[in-house]
N, C-alpha and C. Protein backbone atom coordinates (compact mmCIF):
# COMPACT_ATOMS: atom_id res chain seq x y z
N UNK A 1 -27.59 56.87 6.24
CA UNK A 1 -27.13 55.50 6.16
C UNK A 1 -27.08 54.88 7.56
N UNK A 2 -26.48 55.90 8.45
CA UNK A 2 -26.33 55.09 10.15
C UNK A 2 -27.72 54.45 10.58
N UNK A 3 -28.87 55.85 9.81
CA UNK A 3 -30.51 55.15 10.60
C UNK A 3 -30.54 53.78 10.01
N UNK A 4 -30.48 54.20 8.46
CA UNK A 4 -30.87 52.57 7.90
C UNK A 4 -30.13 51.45 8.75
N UNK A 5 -28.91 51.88 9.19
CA UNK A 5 -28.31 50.74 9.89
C UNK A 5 -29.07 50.27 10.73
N UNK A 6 -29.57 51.31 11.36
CA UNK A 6 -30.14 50.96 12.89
C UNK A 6 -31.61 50.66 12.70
N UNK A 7 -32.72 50.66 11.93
CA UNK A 7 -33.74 49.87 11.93
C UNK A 7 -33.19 49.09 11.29
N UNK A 8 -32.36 48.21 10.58
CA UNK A 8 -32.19 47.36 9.78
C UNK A 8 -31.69 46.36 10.62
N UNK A 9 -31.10 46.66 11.79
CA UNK A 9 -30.31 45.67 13.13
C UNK A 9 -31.90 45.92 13.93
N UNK A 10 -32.40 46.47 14.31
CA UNK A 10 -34.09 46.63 14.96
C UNK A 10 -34.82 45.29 14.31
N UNK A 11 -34.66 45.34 12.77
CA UNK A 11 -36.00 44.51 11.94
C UNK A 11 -34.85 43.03 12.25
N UNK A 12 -33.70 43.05 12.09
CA UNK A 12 -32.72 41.51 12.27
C UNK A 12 -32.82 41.35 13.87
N UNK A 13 -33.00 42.06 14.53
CA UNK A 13 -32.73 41.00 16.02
C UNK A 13 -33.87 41.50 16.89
N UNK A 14 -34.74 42.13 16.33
CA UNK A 14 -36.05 41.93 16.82
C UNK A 14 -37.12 40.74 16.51
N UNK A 15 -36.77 39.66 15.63
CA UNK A 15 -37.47 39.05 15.57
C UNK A 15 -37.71 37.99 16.07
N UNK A 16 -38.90 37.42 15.73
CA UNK A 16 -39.67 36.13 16.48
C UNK A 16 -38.88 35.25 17.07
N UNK A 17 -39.20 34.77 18.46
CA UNK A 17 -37.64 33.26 18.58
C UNK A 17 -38.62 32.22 17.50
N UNK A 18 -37.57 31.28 17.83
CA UNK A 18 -37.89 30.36 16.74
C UNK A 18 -37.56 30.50 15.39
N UNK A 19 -36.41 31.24 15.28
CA UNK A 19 -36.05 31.33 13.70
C UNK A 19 -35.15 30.42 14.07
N UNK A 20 -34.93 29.53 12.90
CA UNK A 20 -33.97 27.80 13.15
C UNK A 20 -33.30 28.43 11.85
N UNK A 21 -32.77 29.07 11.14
CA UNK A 21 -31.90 29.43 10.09
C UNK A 21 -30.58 29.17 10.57
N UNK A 22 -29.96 28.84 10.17
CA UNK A 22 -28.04 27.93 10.04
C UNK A 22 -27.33 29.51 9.78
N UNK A 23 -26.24 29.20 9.77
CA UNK A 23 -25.32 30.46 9.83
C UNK A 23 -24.89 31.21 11.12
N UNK A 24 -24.08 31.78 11.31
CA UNK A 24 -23.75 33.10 12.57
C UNK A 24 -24.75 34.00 12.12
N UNK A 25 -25.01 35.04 13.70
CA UNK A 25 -25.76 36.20 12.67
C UNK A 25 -24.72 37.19 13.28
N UNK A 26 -23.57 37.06 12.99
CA UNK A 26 -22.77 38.35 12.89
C UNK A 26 -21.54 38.19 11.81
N UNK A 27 -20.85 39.26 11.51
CA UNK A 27 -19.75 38.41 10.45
C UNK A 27 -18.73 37.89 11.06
N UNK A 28 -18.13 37.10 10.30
CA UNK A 28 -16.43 36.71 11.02
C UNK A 28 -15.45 36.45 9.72
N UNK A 29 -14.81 36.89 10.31
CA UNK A 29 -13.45 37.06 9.39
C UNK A 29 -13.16 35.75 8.63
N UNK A 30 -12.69 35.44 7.69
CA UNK A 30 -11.81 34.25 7.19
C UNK A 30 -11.10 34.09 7.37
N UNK A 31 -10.52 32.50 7.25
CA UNK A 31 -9.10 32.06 7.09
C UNK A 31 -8.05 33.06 6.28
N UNK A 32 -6.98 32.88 7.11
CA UNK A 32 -5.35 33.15 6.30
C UNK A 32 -5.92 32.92 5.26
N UNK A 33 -5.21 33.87 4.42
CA UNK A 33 -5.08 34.02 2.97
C UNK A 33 -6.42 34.12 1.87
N UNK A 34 -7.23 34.20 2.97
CA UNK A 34 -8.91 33.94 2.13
C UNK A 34 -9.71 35.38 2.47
N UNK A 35 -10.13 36.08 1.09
CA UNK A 35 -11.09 36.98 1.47
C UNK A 35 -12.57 36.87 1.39
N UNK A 36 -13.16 37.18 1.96
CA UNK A 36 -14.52 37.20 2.02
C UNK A 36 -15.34 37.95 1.66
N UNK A 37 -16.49 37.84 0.66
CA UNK A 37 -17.02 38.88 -0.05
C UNK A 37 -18.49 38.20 0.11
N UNK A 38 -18.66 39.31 1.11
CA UNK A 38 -20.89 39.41 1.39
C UNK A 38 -21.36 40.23 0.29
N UNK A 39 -22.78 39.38 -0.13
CA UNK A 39 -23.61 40.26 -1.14
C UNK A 39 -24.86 40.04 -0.81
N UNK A 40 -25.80 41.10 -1.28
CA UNK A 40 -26.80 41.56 -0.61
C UNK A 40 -27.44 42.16 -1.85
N UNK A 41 -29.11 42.23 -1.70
CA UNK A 41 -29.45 42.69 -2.38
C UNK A 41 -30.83 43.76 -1.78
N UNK A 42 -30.94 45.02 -2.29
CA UNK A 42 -32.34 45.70 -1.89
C UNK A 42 -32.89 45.92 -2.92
N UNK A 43 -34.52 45.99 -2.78
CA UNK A 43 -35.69 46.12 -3.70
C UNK A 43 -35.90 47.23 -3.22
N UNK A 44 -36.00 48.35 -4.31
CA UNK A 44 -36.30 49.71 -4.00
C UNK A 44 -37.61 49.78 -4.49
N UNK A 45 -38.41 50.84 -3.97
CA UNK A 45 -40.16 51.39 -4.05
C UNK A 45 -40.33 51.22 -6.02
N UNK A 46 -39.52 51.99 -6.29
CA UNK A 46 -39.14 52.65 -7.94
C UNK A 46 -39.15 51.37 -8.71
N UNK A 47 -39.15 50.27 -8.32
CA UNK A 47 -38.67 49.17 -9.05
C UNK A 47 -37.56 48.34 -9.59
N UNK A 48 -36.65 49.37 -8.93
CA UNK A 48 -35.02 48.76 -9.31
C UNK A 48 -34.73 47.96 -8.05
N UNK A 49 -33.48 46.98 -8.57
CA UNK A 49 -32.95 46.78 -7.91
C UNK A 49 -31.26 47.12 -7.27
N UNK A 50 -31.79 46.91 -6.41
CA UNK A 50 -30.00 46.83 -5.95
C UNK A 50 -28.88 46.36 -5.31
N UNK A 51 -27.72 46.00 -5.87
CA UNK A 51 -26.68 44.70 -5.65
C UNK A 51 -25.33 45.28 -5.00
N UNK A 52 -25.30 44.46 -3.33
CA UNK A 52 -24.10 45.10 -3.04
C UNK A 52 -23.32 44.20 -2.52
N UNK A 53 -21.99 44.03 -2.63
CA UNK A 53 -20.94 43.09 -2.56
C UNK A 53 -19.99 43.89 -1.50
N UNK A 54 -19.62 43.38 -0.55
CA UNK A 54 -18.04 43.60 0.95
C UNK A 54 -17.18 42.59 0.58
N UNK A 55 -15.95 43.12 0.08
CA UNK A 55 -14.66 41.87 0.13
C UNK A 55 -13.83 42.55 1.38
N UNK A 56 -13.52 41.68 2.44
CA UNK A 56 -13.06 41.89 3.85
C UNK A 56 -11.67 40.73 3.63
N UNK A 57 -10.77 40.54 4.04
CA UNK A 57 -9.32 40.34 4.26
C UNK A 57 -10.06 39.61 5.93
N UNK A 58 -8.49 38.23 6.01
CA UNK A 58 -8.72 37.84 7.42
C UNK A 58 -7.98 39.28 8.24
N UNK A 59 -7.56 40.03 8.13
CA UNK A 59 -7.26 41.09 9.15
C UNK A 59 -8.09 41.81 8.98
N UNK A 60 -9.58 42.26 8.67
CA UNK A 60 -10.79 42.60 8.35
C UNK A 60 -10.52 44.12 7.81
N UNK A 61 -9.59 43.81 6.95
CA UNK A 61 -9.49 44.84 6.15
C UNK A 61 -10.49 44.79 5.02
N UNK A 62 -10.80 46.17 4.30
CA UNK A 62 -12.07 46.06 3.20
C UNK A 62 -10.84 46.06 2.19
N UNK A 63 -11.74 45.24 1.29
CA UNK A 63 -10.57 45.64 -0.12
C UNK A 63 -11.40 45.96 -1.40
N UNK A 64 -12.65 46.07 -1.30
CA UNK A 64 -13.48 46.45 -1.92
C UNK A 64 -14.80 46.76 -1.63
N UNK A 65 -15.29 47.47 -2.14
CA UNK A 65 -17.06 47.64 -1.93
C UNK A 65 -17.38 48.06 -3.04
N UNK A 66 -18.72 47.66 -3.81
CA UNK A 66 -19.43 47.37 -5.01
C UNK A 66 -21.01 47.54 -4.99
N UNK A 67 -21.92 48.27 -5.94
CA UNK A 67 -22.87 48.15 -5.85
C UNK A 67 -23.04 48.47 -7.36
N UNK A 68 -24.51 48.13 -7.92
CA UNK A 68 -24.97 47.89 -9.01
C UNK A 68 -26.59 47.91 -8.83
N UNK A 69 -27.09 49.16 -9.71
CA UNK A 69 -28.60 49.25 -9.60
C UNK A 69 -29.41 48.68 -11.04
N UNK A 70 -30.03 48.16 -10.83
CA UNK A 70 -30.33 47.68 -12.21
C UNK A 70 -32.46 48.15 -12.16
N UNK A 71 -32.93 47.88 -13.49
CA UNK A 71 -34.15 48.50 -13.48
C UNK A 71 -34.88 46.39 -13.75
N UNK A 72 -35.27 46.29 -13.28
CA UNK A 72 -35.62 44.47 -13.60
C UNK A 72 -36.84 44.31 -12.33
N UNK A 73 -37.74 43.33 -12.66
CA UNK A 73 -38.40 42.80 -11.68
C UNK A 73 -38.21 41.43 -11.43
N UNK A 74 -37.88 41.22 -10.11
CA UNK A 74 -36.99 39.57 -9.61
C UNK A 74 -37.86 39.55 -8.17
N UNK A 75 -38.10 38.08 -8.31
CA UNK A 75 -38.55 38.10 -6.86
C UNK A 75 -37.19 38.00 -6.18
N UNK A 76 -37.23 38.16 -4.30
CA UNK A 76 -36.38 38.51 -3.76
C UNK A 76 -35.17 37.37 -3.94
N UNK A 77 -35.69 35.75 -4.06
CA UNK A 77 -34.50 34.84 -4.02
C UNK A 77 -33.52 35.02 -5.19
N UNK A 78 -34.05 35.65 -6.33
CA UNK A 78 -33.59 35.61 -8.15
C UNK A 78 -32.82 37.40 -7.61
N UNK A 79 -32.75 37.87 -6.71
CA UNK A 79 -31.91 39.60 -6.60
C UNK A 79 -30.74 39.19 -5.90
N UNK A 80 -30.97 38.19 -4.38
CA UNK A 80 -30.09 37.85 -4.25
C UNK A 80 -29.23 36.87 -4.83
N UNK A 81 -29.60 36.12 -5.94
CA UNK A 81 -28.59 35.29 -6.39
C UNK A 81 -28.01 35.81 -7.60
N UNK A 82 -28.58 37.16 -7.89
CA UNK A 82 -27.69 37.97 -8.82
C UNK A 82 -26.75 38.78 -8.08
N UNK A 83 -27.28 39.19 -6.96
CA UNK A 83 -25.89 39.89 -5.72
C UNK A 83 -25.09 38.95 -5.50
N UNK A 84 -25.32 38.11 -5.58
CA UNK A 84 -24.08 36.51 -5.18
C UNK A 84 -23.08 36.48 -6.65
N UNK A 85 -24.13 36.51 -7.64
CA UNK A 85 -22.86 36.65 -8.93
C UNK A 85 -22.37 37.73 -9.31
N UNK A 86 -23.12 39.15 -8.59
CA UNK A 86 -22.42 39.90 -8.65
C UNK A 86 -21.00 40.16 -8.36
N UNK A 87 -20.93 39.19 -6.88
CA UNK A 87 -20.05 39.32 -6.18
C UNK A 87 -18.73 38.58 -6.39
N UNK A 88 -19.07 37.09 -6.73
CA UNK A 88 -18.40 36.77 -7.75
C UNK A 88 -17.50 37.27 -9.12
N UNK A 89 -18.65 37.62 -9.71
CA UNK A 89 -17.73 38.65 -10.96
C UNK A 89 -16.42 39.39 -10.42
N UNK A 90 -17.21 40.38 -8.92
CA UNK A 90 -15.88 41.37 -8.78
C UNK A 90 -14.82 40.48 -8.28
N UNK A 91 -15.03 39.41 -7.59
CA UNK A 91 -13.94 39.20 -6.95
C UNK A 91 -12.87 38.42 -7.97
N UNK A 92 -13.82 37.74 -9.26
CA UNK A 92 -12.59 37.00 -10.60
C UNK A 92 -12.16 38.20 -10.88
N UNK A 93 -12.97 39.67 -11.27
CA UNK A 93 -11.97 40.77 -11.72
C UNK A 93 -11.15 40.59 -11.09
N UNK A 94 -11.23 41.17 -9.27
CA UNK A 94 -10.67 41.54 -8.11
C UNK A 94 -8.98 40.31 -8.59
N UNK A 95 -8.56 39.74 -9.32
CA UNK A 95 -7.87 39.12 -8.99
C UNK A 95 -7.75 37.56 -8.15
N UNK A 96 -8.47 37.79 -6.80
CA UNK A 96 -8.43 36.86 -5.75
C UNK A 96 -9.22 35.66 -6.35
N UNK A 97 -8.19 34.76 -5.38
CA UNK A 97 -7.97 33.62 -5.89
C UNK A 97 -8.32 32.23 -4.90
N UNK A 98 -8.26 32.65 -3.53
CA UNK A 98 -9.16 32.28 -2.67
C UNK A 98 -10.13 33.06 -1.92
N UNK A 99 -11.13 32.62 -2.02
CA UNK A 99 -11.99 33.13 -1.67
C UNK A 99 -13.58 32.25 -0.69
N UNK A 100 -14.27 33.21 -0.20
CA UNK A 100 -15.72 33.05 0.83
C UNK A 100 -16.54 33.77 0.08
N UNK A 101 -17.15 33.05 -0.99
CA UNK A 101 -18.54 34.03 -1.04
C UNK A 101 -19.71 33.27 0.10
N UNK A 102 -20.29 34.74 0.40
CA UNK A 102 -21.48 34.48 1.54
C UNK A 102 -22.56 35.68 1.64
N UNK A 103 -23.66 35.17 1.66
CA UNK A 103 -25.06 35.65 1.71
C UNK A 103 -25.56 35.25 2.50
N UNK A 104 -27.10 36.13 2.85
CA UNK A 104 -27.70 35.87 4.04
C UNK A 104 -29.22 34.57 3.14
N UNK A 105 -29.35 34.78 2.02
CA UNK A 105 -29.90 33.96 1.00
C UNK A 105 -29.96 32.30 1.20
N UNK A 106 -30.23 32.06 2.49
CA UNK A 106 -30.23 30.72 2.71
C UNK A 106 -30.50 29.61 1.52
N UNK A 107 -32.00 30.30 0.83
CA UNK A 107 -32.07 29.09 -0.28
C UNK A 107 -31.12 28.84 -1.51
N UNK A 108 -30.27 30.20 -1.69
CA UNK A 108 -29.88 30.36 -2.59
C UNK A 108 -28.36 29.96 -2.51
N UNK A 109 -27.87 29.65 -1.22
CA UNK A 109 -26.58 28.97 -0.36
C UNK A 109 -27.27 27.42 -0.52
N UNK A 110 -27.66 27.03 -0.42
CA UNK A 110 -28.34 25.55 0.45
C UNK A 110 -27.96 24.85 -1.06
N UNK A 111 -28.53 25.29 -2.28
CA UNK A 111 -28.51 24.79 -4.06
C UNK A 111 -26.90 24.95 -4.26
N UNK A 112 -26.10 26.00 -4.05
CA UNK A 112 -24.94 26.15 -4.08
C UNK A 112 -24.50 25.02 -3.37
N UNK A 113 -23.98 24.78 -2.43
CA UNK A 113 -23.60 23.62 -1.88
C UNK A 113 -23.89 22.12 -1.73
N UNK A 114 -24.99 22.04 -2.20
CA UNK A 114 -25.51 20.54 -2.81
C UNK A 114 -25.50 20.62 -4.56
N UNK A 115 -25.10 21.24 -4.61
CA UNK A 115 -25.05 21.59 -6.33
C UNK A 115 -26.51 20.77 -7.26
N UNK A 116 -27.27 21.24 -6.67
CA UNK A 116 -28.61 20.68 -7.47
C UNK A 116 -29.21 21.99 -7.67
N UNK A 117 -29.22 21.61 -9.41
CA UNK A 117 -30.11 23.33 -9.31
C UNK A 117 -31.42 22.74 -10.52
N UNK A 118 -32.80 23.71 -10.94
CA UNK A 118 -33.68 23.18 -11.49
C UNK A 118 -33.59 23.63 -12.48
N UNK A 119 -34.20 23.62 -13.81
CA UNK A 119 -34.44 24.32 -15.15
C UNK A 119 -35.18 24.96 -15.14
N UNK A 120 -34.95 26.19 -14.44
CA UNK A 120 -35.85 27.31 -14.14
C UNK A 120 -34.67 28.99 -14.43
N UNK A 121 -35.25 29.91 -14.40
CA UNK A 121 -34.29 31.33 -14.40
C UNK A 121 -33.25 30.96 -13.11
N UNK A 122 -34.03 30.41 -11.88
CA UNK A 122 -33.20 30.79 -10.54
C UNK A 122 -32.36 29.36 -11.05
N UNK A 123 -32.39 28.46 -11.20
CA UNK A 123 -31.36 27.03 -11.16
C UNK A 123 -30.20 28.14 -12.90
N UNK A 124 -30.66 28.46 -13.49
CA UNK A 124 -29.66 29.12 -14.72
C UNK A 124 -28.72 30.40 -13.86
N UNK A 125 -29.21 30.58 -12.92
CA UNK A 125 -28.10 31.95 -12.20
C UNK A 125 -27.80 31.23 -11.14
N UNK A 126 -28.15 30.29 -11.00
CA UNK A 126 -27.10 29.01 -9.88
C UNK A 126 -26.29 28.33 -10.67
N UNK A 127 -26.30 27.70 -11.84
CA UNK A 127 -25.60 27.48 -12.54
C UNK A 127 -24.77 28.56 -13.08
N UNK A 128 -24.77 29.37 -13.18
CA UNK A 128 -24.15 30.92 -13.49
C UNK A 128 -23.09 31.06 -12.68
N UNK A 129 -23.33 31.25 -11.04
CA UNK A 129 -22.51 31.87 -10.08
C UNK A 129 -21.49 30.01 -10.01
N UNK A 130 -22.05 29.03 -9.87
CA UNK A 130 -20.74 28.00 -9.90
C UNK A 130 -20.01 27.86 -10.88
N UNK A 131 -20.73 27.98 -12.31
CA UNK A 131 -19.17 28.25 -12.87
C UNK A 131 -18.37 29.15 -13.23
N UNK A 132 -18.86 30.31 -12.89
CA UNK A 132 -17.80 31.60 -11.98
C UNK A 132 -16.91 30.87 -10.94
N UNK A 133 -17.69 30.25 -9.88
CA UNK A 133 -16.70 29.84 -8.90
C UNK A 133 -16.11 28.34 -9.11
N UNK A 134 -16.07 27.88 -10.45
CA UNK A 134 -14.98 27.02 -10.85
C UNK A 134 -13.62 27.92 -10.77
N UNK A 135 -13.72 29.16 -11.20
CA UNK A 135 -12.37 29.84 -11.71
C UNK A 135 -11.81 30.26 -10.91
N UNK A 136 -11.83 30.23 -9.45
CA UNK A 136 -11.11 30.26 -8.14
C UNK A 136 -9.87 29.14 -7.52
N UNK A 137 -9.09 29.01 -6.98
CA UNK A 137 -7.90 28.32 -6.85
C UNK A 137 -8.72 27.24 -5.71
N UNK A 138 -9.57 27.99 -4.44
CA UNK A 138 -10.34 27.78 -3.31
C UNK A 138 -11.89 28.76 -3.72
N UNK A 139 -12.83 28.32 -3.66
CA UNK A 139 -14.60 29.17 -3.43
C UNK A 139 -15.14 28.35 -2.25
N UNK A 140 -15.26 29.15 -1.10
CA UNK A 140 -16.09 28.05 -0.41
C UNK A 140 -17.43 28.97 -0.40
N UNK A 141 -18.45 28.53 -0.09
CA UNK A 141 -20.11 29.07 -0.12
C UNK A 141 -20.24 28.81 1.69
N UNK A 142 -20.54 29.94 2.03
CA UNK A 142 -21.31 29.98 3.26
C UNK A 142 -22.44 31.03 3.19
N UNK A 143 -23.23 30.41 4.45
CA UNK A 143 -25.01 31.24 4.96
C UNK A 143 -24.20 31.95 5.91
N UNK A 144 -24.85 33.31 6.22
CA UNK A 144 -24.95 34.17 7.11
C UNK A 144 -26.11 34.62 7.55
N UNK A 145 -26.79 35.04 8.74
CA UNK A 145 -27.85 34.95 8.75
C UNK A 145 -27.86 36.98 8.75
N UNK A 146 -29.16 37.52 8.52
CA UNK A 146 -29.27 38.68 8.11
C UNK A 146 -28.21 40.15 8.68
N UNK A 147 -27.87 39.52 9.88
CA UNK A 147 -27.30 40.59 11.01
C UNK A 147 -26.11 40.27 10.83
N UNK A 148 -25.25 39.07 9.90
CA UNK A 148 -23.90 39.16 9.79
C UNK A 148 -23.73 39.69 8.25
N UNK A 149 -24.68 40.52 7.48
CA UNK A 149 -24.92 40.50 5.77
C UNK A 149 -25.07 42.14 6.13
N UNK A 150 -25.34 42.92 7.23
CA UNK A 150 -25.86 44.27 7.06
C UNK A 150 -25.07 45.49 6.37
N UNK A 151 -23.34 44.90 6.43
CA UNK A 151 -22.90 46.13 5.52
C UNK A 151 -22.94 45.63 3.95
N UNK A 152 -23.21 44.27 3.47
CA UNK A 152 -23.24 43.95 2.28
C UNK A 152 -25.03 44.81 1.59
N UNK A 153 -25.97 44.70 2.71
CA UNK A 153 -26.94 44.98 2.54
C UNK A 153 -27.36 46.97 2.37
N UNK A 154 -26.47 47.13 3.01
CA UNK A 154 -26.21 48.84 2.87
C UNK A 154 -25.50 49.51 1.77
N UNK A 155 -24.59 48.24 1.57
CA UNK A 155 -23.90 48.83 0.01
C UNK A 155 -24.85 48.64 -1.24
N UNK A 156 -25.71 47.69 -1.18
CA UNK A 156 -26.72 47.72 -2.19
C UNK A 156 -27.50 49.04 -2.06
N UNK A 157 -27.83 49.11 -0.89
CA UNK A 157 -28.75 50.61 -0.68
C UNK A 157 -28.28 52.08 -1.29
N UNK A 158 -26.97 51.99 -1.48
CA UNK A 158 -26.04 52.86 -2.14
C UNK A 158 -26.61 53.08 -3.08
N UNK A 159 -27.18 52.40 -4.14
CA UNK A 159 -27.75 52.00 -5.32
C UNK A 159 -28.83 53.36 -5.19
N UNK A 160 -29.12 53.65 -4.87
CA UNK A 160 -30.50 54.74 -4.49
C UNK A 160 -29.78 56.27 -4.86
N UNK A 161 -28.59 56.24 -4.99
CA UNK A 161 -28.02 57.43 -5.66
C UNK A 161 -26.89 57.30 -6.83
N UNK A 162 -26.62 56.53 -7.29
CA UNK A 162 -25.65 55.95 -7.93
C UNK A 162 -25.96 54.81 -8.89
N UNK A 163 -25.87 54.65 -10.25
CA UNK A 163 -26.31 53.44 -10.84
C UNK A 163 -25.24 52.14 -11.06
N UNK A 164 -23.54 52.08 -10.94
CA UNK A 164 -22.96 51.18 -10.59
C UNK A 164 -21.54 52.05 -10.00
N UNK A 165 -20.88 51.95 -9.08
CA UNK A 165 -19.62 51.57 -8.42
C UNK A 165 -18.97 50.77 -8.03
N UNK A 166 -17.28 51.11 -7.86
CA UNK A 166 -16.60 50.22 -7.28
C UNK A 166 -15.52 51.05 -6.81
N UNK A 167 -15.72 50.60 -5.58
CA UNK A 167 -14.45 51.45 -4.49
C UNK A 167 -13.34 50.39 -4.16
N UNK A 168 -12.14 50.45 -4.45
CA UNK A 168 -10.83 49.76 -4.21
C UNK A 168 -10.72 50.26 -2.97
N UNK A 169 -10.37 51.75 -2.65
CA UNK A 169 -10.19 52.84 -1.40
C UNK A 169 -11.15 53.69 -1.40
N UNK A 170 -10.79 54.44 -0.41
CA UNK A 170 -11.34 55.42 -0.28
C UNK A 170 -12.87 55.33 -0.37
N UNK A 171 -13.33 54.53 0.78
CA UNK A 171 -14.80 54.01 0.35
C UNK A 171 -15.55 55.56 1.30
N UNK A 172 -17.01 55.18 1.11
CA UNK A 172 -17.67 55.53 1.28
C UNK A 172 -17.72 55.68 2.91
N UNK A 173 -17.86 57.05 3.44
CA UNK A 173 -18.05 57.41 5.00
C UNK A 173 -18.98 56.45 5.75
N UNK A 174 -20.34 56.33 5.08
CA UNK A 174 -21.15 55.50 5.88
C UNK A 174 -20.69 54.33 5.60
N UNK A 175 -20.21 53.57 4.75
CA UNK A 175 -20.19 52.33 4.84
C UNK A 175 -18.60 52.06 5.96
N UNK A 176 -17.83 52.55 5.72
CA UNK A 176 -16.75 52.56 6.82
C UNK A 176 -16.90 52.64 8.66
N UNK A 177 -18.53 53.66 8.71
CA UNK A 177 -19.25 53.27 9.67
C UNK A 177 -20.19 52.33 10.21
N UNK A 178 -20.20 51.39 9.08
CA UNK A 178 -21.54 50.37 9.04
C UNK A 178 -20.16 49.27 9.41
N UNK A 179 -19.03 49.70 9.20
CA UNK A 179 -17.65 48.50 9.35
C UNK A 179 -17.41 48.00 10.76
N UNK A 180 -17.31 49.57 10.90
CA UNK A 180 -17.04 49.91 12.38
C UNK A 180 -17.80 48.79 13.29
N UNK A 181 -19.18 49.46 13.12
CA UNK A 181 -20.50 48.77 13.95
C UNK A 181 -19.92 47.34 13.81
N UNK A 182 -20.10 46.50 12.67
CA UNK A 182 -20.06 45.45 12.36
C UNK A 182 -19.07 45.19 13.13
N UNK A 183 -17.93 44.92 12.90
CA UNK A 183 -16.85 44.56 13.66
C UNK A 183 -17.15 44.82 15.50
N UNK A 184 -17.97 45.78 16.01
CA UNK A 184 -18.12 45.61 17.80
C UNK A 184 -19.25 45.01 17.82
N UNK A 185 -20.07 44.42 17.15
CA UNK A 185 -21.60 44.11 18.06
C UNK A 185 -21.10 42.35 18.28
């Protein structure tokens, strides 16, 4: 899991200048009283996919980690906007009541926040994840750009041995190290 970390920060901040994408590319904590839950999605060789969700506390505590492998073919914008309602879902389970959902899914943030979606599969799972996030007290939608999404993006990778979890505690060694990282770079 640490390698994947580390070409995965190689392939995010090795690239081309001239990327004009909106967002931080590292994470940052939320407001008082608001948790924040990154989701991510990986396309495995095999054909599955896989969906991983970080709910982080403003004292960047984890209060959950989530992943979900499913067998489906989606192009990449239609995986991440099912990792976005994935993430959603856990966090209406999760209780919480204010909340940050955020992805590195620019197009799939950009429809969320102008609330225009099309009559297509991807505008029906945009319409999907907002009225999930009617049922929040506070939902705000933010972009992250790939290098602030990498432990949401590793918990999907989880998916490669496991077909769905959910860790309250006692998470997972590597991902507690993918925390670590995250929090010093």
């Amino acid at each position: 899991m640490t390698e994947d970390y580390t070409s995965y920060m190689e392939e995010v901040y090795n690239q081309p200048q001239g990327n004009n994408r909106a967002g931080p590319n590292s994470w940052s904590r939320p407001s008082e009283n608001m948790v924040k839950f990154n989701s991510d999605a990986a396309i495995f060789n095999n054909g599955e996919i896989g969906l991983g969700v970080v709910g982080r506390d403003a004292a960047r505590k984890v209060v959950l980690v989530g992943c979900r492998r499913i067998r489906v073919v989606w192009e990449p914008k239609i995986a991440k906007a099912k990792a976005l309602e994935y993430g959603v879902e856990l966090a209406t389970s999760g209780g919480f009541t204010k909340v940050v959902m955020e992805s590195d899914a620019k197009s799939v943030m950009d429809v969320l926040i102008q609330t225009r979606c099309s009559r297509s599969y991807f505008g029906s799972c945009i319409e999907d994840i907002s009225s999930f996030g009617q049922s929040f007290l506070r939902c705000d939608w933010s972009h992250v750009k790939r290098g602030g999404n990498t432990v949401a993006h590793n918990a999907a990778r989880l998916c490669l041995s496991i077909v769905e979890c959910l860790y309250v505690d006692n998470f997972p060694s590597a991902i507690l190290t993918l925390l670590e990282l995250d929090l010093i770079k």
